[in-house]
C-alpha atoms as a PDB file:
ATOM      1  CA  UNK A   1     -74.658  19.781   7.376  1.00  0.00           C
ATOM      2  CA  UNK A   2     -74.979  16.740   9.841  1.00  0.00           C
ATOM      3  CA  UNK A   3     -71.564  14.425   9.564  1.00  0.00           C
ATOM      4  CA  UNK A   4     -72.356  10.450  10.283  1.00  0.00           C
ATOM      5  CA  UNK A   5     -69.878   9.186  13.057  1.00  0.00           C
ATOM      6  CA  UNK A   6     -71.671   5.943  13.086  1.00  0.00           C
ATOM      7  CA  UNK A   7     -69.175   4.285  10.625  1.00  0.00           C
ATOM      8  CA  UNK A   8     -67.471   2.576  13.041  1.00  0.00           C
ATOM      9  CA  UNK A   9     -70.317   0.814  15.140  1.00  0.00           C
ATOM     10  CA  UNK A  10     -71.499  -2.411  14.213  1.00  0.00           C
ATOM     11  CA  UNK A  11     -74.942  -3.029  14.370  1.00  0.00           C
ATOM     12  CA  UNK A  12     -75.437  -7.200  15.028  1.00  0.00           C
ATOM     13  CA  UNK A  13     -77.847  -9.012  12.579  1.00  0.00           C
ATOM     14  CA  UNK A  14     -81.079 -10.177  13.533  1.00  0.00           C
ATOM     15  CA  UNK A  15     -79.711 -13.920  12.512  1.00  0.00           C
ATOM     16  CA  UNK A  16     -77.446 -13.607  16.105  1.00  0.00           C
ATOM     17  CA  UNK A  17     -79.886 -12.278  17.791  1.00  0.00           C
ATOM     18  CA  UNK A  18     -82.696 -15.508  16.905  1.00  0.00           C
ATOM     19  CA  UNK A  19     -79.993 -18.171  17.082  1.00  0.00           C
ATOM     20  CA  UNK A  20     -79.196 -17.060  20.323  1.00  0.00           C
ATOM     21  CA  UNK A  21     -82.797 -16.554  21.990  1.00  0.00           C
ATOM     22  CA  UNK A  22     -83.139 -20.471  20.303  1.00  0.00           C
ATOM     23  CA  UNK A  23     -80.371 -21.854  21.747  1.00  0.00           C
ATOM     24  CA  UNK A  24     -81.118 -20.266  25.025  1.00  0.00           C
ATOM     25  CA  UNK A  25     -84.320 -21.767  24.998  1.00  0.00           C
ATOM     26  CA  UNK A  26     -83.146 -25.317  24.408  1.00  0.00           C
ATOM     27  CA  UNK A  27     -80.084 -25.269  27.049  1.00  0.00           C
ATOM     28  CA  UNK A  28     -83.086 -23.895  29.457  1.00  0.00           C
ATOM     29  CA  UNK A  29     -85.094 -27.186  28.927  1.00  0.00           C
ATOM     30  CA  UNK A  30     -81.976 -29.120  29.052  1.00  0.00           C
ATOM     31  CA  UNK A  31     -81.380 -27.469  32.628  1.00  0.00           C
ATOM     32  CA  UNK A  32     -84.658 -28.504  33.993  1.00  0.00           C
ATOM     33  CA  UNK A  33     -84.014 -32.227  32.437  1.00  0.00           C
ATOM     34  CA  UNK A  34     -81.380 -32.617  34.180  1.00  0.00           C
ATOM     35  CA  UNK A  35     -82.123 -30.468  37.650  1.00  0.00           C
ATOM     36  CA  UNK A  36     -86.125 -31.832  37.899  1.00  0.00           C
ATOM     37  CA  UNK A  37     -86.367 -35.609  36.038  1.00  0.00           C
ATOM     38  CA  UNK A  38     -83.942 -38.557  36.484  1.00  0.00           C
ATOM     39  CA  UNK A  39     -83.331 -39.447  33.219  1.00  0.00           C
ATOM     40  CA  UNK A  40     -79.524 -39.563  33.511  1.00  0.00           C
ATOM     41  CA  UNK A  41     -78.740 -40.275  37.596  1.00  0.00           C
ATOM     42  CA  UNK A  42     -75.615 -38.220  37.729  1.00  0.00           C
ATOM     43  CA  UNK A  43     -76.033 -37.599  41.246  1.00  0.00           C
ATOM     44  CA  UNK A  44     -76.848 -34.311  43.115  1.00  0.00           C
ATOM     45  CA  UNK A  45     -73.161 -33.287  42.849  1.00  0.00           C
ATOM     46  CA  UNK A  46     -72.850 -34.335  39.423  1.00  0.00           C
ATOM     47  CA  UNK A  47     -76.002 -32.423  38.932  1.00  0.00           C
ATOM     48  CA  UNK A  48     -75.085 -29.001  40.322  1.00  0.00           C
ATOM     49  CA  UNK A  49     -71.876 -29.031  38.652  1.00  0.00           C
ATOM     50  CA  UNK A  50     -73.876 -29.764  35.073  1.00  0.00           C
ATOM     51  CA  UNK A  51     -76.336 -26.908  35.712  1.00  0.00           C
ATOM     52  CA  UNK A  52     -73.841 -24.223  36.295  1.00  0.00           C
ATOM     53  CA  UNK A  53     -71.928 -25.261  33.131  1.00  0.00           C
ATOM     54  CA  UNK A  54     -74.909 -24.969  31.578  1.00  0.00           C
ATOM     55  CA  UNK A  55     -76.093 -21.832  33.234  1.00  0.00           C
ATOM     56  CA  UNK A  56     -72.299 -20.767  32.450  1.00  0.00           C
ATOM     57  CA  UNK A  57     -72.877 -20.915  28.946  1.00  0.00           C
ATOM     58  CA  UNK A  58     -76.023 -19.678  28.516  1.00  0.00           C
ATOM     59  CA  UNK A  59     -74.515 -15.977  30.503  1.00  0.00           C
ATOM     60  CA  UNK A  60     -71.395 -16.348  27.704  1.00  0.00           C
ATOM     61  CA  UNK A  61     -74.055 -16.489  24.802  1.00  0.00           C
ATOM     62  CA  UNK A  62     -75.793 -13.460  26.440  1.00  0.00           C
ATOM     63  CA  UNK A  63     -72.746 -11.619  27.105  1.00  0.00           C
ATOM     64  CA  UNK A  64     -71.218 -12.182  23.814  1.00  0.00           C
ATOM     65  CA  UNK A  65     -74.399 -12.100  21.506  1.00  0.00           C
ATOM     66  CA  UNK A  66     -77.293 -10.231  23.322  1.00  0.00           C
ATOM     67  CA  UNK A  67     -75.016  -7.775  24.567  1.00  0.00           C
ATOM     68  CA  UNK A  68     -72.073  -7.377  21.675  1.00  0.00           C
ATOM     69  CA  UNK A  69     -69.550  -7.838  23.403  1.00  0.00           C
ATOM     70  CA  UNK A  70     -68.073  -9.954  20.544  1.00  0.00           C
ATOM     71  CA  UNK A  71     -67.513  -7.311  18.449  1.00  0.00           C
ATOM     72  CA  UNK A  72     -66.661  -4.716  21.105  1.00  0.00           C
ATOM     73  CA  UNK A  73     -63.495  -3.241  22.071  1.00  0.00           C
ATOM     74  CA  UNK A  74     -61.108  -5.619  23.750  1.00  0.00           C
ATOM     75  CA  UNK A  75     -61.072  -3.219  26.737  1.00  0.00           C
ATOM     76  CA  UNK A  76     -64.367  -4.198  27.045  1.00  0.00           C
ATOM     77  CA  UNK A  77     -63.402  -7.552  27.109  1.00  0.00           C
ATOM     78  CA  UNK A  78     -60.577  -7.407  29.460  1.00  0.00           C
ATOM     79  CA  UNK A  79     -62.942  -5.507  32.204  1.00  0.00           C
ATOM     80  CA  UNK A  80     -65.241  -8.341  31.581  1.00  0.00           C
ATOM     81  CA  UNK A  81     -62.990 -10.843  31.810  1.00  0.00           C
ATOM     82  CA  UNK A  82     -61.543  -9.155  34.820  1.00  0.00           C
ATOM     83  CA  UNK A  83     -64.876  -8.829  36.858  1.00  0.00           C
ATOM     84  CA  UNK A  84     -65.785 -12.230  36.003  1.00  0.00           C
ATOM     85  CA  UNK A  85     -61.700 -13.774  37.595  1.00  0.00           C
ATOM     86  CA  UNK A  86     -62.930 -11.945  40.742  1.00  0.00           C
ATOM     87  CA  UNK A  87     -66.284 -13.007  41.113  1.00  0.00           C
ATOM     88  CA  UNK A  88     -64.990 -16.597  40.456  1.00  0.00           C
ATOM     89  CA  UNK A  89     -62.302 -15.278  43.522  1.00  0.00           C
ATOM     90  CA  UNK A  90     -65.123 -14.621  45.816  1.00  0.00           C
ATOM     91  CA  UNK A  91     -67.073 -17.066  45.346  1.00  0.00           C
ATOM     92  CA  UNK A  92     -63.827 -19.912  45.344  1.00  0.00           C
ATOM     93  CA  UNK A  93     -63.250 -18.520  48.665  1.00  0.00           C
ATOM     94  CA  UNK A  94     -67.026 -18.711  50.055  1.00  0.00           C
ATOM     95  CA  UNK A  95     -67.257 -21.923  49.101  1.00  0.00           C
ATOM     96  CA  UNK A  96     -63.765 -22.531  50.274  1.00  0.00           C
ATOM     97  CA  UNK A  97     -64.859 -21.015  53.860  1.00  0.00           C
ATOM     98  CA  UNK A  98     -68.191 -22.494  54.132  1.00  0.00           C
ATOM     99  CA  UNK A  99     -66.948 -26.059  53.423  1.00  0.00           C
ATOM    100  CA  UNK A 100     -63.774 -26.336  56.016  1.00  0.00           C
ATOM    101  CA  UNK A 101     -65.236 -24.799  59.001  1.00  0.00           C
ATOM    102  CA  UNK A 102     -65.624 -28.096  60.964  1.00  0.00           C
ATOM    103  CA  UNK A 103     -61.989 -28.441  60.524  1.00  0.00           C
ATOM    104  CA  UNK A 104     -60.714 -26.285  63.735  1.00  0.00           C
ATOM    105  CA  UNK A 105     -63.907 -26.368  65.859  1.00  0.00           C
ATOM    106  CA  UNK A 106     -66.441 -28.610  65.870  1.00  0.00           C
ATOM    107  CA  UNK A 107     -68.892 -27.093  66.520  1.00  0.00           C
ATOM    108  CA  UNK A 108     -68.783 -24.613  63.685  1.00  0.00           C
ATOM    109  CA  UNK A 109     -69.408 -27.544  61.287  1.00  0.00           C
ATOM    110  CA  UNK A 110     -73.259 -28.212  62.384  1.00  0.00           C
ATOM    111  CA  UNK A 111     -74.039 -23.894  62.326  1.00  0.00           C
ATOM    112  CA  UNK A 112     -74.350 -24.562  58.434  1.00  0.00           C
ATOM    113  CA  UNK A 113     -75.733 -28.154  58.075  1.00  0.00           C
ATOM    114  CA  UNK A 114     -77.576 -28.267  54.580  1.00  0.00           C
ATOM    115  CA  UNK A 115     -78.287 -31.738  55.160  1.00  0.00           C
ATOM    116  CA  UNK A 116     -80.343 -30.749  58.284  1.00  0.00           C
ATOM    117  CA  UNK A 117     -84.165 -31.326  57.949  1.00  0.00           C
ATOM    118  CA  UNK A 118     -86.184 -28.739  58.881  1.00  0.00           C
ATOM    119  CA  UNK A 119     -89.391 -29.029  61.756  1.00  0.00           C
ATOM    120  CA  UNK A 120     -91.706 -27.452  62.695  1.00  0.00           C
ATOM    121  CA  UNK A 121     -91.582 -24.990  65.615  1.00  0.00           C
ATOM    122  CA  UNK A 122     -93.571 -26.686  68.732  1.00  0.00           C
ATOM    123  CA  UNK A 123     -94.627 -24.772  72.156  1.00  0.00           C
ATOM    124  CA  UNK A 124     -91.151 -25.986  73.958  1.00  0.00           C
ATOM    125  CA  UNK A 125     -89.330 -24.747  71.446  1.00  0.00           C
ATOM    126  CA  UNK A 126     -90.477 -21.359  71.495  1.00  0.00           C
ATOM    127  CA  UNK A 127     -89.864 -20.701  75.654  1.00  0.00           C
ATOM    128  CA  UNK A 128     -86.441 -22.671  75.501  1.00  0.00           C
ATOM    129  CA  UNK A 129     -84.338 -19.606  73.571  1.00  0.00           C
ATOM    130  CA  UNK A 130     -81.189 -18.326  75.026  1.00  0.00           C
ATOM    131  CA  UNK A 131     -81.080 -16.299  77.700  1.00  0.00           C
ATOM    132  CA  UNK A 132     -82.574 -18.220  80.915  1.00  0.00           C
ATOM    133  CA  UNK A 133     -86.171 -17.845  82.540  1.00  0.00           C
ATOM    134  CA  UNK A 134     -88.579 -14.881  81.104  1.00  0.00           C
ATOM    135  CA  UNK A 135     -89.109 -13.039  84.460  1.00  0.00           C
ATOM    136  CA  UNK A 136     -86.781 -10.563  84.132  1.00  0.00           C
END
């Protein structure tokens, strides 16, 4: 005789699974509204900060939902919700890093200048690299 240990598993209904994949979809075209057109001028700080709440949700609803974690254990949770304080850790400190280091030296501030433009490479620019002359 087989015995059925599946008693305790839940098995998610298909409603989740739809509202979820619909909601997804919608908070994607809201994204791109608000990253590509200039329907509501936020500003490009403004902006950012908008998308990643949005993108923010969206990974809850696919953690939760697409993945069941809402009707998981709660050590599942907790080592979620663990891994996800020390991501936010490394990446507070990144940012942290990458935005004071024109504070000491000043030089360090213009080795990551996103406002730079870029150009294209010319002749000079190719023969004037560190280092001195090229007869070695």
């Amino acid at each position: 005789m087989s015995q059925d240990n599946h008693s305790d598993h839940f098995v998610v209904p298909v409603k989740f699974y739809y509202g979820t994949f619909i909601t997804l979809l919608i908070m994607t075209v809201v994204t791109v509204v608000v990253a590509k057109f200039a329907i509501f001028d936020f500003g490009p700080q403004l902006n950012i900060l908008i998308a990643m709440l949005i993108a923010t949700f969206k990974a809850t609803l696919v953690i939760l939902f697409f993945m069941g974690v809402k009707w998981d254990s709660p050590v599942i949770k907790v080592c979620i919700a663990g891994s996800l304080l020390f991501f936010s850790i490394f990446i507070f400190f990144t940012v942290a890093d990458v935005e004071t280091r024109g504070d000491i030296y000043e030089i360090e501030a213009n080795v990551v200048n996103i406002k730079s433009p870029v150009r294209p490479m010319t002749d000079g620019d190719v023969h004037s690299g560190h280092g001195g002359s090229s007869d070695h």
